[in-house]
N, C-alpha and C. Protein backbone atom coordinates (compact mmCIF):
# COMPACT_ATOMS: atom_id res chain seq x y z
N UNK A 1 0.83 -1.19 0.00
CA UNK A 1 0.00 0.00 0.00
C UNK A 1 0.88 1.25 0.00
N UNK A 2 1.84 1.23 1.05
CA UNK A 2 2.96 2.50 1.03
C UNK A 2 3.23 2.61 -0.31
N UNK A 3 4.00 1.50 -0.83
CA UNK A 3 4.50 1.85 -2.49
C UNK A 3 3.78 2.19 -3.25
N UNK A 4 2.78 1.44 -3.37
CA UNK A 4 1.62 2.12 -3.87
C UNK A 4 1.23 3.79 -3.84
N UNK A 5 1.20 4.10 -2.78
CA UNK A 5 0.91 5.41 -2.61
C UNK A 5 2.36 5.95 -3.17
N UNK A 6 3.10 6.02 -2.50
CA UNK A 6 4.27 6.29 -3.35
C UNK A 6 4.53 6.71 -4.90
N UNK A 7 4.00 5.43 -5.69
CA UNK A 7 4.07 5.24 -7.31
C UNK A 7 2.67 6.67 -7.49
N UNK A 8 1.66 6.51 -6.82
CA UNK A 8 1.01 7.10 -7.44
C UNK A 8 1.10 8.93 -6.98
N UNK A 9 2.13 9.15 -5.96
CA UNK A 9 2.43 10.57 -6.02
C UNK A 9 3.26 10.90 -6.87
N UNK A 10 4.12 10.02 -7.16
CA UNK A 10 5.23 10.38 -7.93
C UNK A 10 4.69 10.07 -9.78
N UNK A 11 3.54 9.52 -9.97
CA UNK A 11 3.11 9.56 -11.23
C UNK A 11 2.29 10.82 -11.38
N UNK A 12 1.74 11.61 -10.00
CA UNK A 12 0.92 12.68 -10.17
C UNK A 12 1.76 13.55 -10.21
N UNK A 13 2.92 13.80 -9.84
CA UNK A 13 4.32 15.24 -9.89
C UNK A 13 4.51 14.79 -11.45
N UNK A 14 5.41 13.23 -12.01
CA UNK A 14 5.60 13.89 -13.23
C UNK A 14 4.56 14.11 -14.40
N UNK A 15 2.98 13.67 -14.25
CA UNK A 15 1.51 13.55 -14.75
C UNK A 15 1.74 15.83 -15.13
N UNK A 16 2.15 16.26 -13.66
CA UNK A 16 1.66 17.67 -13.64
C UNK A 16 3.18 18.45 -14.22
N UNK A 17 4.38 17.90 -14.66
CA UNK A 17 5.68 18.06 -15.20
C UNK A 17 5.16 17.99 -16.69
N UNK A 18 5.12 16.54 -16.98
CA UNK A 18 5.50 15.96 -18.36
C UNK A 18 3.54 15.53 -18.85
N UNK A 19 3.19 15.56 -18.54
CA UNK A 19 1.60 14.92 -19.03
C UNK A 19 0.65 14.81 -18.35
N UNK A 20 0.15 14.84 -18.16
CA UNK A 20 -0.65 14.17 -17.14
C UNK A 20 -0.71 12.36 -16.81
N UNK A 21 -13.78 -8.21 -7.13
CA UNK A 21 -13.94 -8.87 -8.35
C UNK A 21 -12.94 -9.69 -9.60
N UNK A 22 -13.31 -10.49 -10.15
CA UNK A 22 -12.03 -10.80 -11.37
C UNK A 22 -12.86 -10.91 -12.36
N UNK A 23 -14.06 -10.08 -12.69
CA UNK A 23 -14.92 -10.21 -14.14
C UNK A 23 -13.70 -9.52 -15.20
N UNK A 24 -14.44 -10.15 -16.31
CA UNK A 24 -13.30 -9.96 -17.08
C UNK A 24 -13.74 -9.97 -18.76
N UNK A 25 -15.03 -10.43 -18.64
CA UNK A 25 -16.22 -9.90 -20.18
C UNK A 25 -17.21 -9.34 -19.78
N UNK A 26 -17.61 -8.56 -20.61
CA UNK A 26 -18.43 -7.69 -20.74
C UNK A 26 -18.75 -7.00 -22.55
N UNK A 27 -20.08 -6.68 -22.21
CA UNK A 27 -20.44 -6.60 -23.58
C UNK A 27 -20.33 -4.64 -23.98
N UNK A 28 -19.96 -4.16 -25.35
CA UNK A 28 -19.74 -2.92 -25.46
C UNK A 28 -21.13 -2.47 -25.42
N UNK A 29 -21.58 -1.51 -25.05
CA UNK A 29 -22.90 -0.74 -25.70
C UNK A 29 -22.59 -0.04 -26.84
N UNK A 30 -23.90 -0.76 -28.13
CA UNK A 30 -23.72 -0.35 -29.63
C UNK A 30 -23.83 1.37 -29.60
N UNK A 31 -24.17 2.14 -29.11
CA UNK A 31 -23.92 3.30 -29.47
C UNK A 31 -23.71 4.15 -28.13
N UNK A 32 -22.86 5.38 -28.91
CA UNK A 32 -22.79 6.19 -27.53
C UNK A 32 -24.03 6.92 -26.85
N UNK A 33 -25.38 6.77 -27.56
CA UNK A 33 -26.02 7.76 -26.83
C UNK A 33 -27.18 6.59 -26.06
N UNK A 34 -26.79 5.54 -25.84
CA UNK A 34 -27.65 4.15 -25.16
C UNK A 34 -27.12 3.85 -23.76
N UNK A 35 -27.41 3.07 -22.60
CA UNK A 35 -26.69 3.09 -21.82
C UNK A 35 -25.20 2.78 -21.58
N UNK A 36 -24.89 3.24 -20.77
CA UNK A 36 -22.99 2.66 -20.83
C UNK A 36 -22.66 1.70 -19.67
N UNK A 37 -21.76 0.98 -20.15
CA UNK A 37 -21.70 -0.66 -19.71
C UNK A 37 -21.40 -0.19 -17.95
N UNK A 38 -21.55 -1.29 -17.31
CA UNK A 38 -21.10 -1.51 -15.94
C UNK A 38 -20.02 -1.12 -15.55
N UNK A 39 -19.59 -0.32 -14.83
CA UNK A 39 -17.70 -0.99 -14.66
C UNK A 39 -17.91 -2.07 -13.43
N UNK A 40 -16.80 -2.89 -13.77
CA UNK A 40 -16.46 -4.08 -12.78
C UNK A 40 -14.60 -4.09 -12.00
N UNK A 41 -14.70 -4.83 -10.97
CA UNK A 41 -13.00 -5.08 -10.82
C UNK A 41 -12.76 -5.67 -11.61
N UNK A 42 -11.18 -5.67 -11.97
CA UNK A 42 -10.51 -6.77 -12.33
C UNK A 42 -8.85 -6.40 -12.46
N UNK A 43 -8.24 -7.74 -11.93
CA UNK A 43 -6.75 -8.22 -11.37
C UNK A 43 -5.98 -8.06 -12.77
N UNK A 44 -4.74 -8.32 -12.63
CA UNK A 44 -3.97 -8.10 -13.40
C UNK A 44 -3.91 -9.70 -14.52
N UNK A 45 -4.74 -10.70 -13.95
CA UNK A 45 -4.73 -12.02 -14.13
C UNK A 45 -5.95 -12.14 -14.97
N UNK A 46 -7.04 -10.91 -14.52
CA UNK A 46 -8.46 -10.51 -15.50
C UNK A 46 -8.35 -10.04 -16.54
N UNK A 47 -7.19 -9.35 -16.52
CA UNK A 47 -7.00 -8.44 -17.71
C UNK A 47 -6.50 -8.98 -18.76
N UNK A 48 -5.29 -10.00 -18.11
CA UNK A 48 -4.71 -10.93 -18.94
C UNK A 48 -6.08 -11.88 -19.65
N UNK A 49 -6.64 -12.47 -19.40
CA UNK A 49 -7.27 -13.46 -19.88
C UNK A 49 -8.59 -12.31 -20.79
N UNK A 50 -9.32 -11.47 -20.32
CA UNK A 50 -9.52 -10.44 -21.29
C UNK A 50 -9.28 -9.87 -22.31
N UNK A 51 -7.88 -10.08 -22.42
CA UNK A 51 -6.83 -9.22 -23.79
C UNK A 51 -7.02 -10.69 -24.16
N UNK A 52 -6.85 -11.81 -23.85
CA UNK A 52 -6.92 -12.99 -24.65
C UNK A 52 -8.15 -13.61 -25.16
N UNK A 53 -9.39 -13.17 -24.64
CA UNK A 53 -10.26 -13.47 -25.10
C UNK A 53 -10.85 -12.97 -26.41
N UNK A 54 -10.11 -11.45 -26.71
CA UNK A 54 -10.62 -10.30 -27.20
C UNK A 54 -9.43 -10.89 -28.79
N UNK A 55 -8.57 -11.84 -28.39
CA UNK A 55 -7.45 -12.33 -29.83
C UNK A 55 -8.59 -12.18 -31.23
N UNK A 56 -7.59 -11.48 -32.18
CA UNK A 56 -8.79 -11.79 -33.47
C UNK A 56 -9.11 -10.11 -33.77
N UNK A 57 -9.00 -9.01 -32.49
CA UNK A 57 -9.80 -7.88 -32.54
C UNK A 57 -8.49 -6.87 -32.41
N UNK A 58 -8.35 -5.82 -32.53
CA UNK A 58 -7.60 -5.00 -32.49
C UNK A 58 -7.64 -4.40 -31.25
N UNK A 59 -7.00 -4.21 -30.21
CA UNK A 59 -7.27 -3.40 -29.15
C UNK A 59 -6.51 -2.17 -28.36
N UNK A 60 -7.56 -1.17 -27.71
CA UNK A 60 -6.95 -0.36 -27.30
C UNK A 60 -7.06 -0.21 -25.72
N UNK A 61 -6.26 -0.19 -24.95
CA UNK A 61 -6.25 -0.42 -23.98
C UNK A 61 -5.66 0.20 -22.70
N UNK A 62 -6.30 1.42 -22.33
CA UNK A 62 -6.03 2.63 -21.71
C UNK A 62 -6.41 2.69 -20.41
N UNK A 63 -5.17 2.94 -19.29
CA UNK A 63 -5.25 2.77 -18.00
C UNK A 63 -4.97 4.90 -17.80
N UNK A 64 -6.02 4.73 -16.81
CA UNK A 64 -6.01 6.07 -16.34
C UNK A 64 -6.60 6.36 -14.74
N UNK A 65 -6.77 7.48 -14.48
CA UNK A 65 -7.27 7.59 -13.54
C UNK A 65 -8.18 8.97 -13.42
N UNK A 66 -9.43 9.46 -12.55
CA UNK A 66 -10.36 10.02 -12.69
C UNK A 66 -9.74 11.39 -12.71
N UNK A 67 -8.62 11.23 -11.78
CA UNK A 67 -8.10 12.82 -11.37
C UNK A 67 -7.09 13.92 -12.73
N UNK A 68 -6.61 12.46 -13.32
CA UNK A 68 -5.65 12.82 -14.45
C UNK A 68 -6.29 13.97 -15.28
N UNK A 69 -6.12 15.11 -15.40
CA UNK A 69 -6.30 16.08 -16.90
C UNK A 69 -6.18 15.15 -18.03
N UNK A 70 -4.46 14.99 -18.48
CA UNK A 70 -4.78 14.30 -19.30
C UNK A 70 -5.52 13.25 -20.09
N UNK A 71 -5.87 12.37 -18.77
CA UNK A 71 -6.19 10.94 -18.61
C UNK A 71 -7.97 11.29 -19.92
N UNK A 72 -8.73 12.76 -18.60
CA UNK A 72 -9.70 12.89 -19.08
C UNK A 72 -9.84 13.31 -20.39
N UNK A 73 -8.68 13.97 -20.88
CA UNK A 73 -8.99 15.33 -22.22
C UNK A 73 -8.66 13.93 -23.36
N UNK A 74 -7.79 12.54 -23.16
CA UNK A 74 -8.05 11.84 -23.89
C UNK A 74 -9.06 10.74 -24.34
N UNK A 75 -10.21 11.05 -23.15
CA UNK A 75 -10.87 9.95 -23.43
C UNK A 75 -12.23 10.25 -24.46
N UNK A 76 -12.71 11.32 -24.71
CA UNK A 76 -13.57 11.53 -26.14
C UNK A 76 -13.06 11.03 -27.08
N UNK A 77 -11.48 11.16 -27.33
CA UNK A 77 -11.00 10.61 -28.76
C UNK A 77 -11.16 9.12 -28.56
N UNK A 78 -11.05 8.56 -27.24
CA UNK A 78 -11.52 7.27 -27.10
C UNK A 78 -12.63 6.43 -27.70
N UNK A 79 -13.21 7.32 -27.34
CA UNK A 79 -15.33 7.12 -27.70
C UNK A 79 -15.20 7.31 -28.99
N UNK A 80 -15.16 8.50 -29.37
CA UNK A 80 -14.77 8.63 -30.90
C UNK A 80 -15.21 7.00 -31.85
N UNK A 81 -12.72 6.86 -31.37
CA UNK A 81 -12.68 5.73 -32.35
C UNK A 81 -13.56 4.41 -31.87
N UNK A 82 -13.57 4.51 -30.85
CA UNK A 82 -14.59 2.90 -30.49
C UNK A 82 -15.89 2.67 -31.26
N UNK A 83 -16.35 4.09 -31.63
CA UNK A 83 -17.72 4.23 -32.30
C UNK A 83 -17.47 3.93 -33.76
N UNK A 84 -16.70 4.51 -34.22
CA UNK A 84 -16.09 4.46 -35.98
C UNK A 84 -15.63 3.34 -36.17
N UNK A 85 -14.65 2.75 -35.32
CA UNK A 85 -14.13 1.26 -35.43
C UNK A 85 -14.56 -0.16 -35.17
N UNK A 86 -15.51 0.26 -34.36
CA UNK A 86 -15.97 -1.30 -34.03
C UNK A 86 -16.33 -2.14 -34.72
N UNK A 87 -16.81 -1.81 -35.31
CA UNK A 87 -17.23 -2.78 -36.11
C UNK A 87 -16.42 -3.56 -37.39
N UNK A 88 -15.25 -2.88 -37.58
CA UNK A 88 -14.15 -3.15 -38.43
C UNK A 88 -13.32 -3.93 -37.39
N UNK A 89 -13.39 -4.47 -36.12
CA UNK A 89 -12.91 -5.47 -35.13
C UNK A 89 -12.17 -4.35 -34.48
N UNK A 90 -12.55 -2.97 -33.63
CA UNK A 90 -11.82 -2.51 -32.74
C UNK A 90 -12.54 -2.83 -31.64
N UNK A 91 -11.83 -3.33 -30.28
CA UNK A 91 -12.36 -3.20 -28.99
C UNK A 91 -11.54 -2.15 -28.35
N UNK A 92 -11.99 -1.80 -27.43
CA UNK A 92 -11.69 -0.50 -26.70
C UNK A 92 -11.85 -1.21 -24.93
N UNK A 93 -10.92 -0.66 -24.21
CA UNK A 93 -10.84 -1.46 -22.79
C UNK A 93 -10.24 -0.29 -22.05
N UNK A 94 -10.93 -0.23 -21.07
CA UNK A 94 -10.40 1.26 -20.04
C UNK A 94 -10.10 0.31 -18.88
N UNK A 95 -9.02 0.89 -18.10
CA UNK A 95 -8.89 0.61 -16.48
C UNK A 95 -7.87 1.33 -15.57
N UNK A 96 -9.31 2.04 -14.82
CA UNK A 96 -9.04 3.23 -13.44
C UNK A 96 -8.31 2.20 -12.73
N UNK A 97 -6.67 2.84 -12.57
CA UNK A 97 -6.31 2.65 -11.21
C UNK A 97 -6.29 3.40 -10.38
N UNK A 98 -7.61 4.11 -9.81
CA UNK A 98 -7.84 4.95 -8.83
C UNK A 98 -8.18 4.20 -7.52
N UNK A 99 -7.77 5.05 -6.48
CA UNK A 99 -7.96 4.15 -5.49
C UNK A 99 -9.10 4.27 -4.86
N UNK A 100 -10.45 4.09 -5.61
CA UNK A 100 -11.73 4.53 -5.34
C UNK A 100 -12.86 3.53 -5.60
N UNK A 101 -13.94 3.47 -5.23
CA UNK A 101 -14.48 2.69 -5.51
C UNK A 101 -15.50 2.30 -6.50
N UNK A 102 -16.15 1.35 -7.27
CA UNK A 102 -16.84 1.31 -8.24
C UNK A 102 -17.66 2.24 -9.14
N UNK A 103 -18.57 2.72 -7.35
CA UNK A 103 -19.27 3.71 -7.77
C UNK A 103 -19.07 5.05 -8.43
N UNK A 104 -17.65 5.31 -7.69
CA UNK A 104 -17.27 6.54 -8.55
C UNK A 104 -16.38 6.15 -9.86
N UNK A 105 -16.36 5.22 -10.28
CA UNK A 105 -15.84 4.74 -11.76
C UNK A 105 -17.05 4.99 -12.60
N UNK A 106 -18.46 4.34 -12.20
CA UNK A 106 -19.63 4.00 -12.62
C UNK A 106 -19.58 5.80 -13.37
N UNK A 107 -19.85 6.71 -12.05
CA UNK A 107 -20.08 8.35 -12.27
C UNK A 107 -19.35 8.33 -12.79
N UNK A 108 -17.72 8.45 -13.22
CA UNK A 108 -17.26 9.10 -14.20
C UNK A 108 -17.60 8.20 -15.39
N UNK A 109 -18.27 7.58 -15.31
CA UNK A 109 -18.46 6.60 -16.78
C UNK A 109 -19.36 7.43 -17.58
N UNK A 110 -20.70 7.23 -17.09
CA UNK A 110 -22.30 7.97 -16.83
C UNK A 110 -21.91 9.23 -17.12
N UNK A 111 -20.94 9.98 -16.85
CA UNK A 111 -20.81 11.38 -17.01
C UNK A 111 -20.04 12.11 -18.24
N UNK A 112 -18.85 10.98 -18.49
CA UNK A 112 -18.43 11.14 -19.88
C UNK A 112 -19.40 9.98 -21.37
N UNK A 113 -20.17 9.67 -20.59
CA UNK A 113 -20.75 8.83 -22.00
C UNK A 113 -19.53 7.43 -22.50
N UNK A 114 -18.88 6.89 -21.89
CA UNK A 114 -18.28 6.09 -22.15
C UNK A 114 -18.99 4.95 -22.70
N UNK A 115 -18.48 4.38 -24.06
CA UNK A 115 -19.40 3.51 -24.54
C UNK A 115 -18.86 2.05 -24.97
N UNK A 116 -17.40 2.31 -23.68
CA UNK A 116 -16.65 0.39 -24.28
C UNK A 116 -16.58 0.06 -22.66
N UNK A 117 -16.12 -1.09 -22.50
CA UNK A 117 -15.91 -1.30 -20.97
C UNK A 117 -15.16 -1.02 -20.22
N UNK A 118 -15.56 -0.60 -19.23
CA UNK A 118 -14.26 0.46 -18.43
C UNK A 118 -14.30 -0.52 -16.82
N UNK A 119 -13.16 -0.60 -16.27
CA UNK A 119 -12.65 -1.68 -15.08
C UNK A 119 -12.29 -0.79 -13.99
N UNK A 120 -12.30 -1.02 -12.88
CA UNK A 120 -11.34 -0.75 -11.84
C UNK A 120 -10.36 -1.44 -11.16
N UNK A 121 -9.19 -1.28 -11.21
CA UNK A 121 -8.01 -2.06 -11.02
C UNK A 121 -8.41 -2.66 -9.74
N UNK A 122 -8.47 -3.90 -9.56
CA UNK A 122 -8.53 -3.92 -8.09
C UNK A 122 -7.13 -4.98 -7.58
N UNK A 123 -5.93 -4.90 -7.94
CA UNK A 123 -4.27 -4.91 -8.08
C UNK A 123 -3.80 -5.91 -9.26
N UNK A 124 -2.59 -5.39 -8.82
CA UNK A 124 -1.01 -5.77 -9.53
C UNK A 124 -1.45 -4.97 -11.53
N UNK A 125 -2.10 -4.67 -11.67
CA UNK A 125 -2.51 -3.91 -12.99
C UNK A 125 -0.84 -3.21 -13.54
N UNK A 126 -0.91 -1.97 -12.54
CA UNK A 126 0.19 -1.24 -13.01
C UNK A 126 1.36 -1.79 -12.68
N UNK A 127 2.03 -3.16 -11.84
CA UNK A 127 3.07 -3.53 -12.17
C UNK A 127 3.16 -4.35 -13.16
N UNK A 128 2.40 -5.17 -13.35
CA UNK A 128 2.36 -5.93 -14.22
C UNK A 128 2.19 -5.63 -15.99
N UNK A 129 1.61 -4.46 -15.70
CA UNK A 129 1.71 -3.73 -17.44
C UNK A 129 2.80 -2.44 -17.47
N UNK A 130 3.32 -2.55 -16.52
CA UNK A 130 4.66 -1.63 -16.47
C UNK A 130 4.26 -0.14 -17.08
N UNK A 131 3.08 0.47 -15.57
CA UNK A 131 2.35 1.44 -15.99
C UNK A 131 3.76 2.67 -15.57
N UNK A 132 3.95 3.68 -16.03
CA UNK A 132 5.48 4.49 -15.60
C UNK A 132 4.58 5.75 -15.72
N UNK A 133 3.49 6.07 -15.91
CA UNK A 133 3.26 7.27 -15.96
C UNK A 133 1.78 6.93 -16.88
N UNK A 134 0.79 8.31 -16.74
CA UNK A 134 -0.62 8.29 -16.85
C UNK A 134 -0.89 9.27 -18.20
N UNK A 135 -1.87 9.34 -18.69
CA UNK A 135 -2.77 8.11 -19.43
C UNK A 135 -1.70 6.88 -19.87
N UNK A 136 -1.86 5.85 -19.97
CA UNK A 136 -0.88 5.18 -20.11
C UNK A 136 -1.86 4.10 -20.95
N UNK A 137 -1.56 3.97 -22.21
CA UNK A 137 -2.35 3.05 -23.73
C UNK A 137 -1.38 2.20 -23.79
N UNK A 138 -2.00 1.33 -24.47
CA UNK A 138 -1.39 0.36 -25.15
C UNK A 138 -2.15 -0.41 -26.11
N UNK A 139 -1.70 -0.65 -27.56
CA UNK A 139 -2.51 -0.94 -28.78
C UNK A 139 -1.98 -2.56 -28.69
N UNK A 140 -3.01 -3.40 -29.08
CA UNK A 140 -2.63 -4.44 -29.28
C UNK A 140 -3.16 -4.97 -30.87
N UNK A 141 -2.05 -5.84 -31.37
CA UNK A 141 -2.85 -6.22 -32.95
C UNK A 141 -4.00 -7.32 -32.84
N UNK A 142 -4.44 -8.21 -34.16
CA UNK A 142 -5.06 -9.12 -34.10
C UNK A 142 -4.70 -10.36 -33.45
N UNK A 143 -3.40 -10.42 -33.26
CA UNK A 143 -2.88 -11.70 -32.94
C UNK A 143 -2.45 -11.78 -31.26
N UNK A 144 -2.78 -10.18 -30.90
CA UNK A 144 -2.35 -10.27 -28.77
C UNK A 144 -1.51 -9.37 -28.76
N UNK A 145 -0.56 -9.32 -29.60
CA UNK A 145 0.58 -8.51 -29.46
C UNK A 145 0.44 -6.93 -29.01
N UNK A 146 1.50 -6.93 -27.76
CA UNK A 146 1.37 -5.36 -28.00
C UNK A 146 2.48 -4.60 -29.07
N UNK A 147 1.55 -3.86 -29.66
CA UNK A 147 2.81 -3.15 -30.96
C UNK A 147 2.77 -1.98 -30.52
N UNK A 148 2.02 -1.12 -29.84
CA UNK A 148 2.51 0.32 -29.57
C UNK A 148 2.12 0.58 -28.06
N UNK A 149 2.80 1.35 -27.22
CA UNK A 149 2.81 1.80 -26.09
C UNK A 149 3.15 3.13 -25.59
N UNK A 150 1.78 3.95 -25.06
CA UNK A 150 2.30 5.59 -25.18
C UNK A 150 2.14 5.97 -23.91
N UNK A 151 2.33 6.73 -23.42
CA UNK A 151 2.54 7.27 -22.14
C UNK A 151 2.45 8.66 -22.22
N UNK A 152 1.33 8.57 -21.69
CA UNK A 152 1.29 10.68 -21.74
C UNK A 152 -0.15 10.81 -22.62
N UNK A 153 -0.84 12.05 -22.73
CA UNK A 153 -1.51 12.56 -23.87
C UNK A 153 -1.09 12.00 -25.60
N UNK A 154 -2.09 11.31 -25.99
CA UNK A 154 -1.86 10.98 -27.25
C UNK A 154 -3.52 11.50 -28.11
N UNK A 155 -3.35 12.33 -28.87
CA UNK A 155 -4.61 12.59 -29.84
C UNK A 155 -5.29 11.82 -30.24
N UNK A 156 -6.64 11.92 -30.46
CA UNK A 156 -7.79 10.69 -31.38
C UNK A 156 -6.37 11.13 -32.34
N UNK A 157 -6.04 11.42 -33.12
CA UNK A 157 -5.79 11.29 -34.33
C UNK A 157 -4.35 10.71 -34.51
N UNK A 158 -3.79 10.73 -33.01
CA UNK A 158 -2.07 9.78 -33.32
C UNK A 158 -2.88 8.51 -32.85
N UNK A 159 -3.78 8.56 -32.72
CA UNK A 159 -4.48 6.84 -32.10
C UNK A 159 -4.98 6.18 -33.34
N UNK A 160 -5.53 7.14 -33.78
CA UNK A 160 -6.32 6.76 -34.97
C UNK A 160 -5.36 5.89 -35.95
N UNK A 161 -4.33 7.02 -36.41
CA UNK A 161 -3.24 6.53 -37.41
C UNK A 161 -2.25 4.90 -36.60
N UNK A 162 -2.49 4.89 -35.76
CA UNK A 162 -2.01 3.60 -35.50
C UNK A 162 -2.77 2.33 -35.21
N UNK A 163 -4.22 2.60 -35.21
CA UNK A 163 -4.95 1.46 -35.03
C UNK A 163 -5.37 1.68 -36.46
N UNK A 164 -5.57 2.09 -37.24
CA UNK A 164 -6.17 2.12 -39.09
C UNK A 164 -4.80 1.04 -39.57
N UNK A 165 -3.71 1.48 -39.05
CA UNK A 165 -2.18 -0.16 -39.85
C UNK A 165 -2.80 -0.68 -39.17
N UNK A 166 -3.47 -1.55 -38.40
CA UNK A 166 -3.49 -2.75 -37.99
C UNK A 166 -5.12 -3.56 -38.21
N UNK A 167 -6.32 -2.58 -38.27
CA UNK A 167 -7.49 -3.18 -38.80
C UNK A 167 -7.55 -3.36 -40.45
């Protein structure tokens, strides 16, 4: 827990420098203006078997947290592409490692219109995906692989251009 707290002051100094359960399926809601999915926990062991279930689909897969500026100012371009892409095999996968509870995942869900499934870390998430700093993505191809990994503010449109090579 100390380290923990730790990692996450020292991701909020350089966040304000440089950037800003074990469920584990869940279904997207077809459009953004219909309800938006549940958030649920899930382990670093959920996530894993999640990204593996999802093989076949292109994915984007963005760990943030409620407080982040950045975290927030990137997640419309999120919705965005999840809406334009899906159906060409993009999935879209959010997960708050905030140290908060469901309910306030649920509200910031409900409040930005989020329309893919969004998680709350409930551990080992950010060691295990070797989170170093917030918004923190990661694109995966059809086959699992991760091929790109960004850290910091990234545009719908540097997202865009890297998930369009791979669908």
């Amino acid at each position: 827990m100390r380290n923990f707290c730790l990692f996450m002051f020292i991701v909020f100094v350089m966040g304000s420098v440089t950037s800003c359960g074990k469920e584990h399926s869940v279904e997207a809601v077809k459009d953004n203006s219909g309800p938006v999915p549940e958030v649920k926990k899930i382990d670093a062991e959920g996530l894993d078997r999640l990204l593996a279930d999802n093989k076949g689909k292109v994915i984007i897969l963005n760990i943030f947290t409620t407080w982040c500026f950045y975290c927030k100012k990137e997640m419309p371009g999120f919705i965005d592409l999840h809406e334009k892409y899906k159906d060409e095999g993009l999935e879209s996968i959010a997960v708050s490692v905030d140290k908060a509870n469901v309910d306030k995942i649920q509200r910031f869900v409900e409040k930005n219109k989020i329309n893919f499934p969004v998680f709350l870390s409930s551990g080992g998430i950010v060691s295990k995906y070797s989170v170093t700093g917030l918004p923190h993505t990661v694109i995966y191809d059809r086959s699992g692989k991760a091929v790109k990994t960004h850290v910091g503010f990234g545009s719908k449109d540097f997202f865009e251009e890297e998930i369009k090579k791979l669908l």
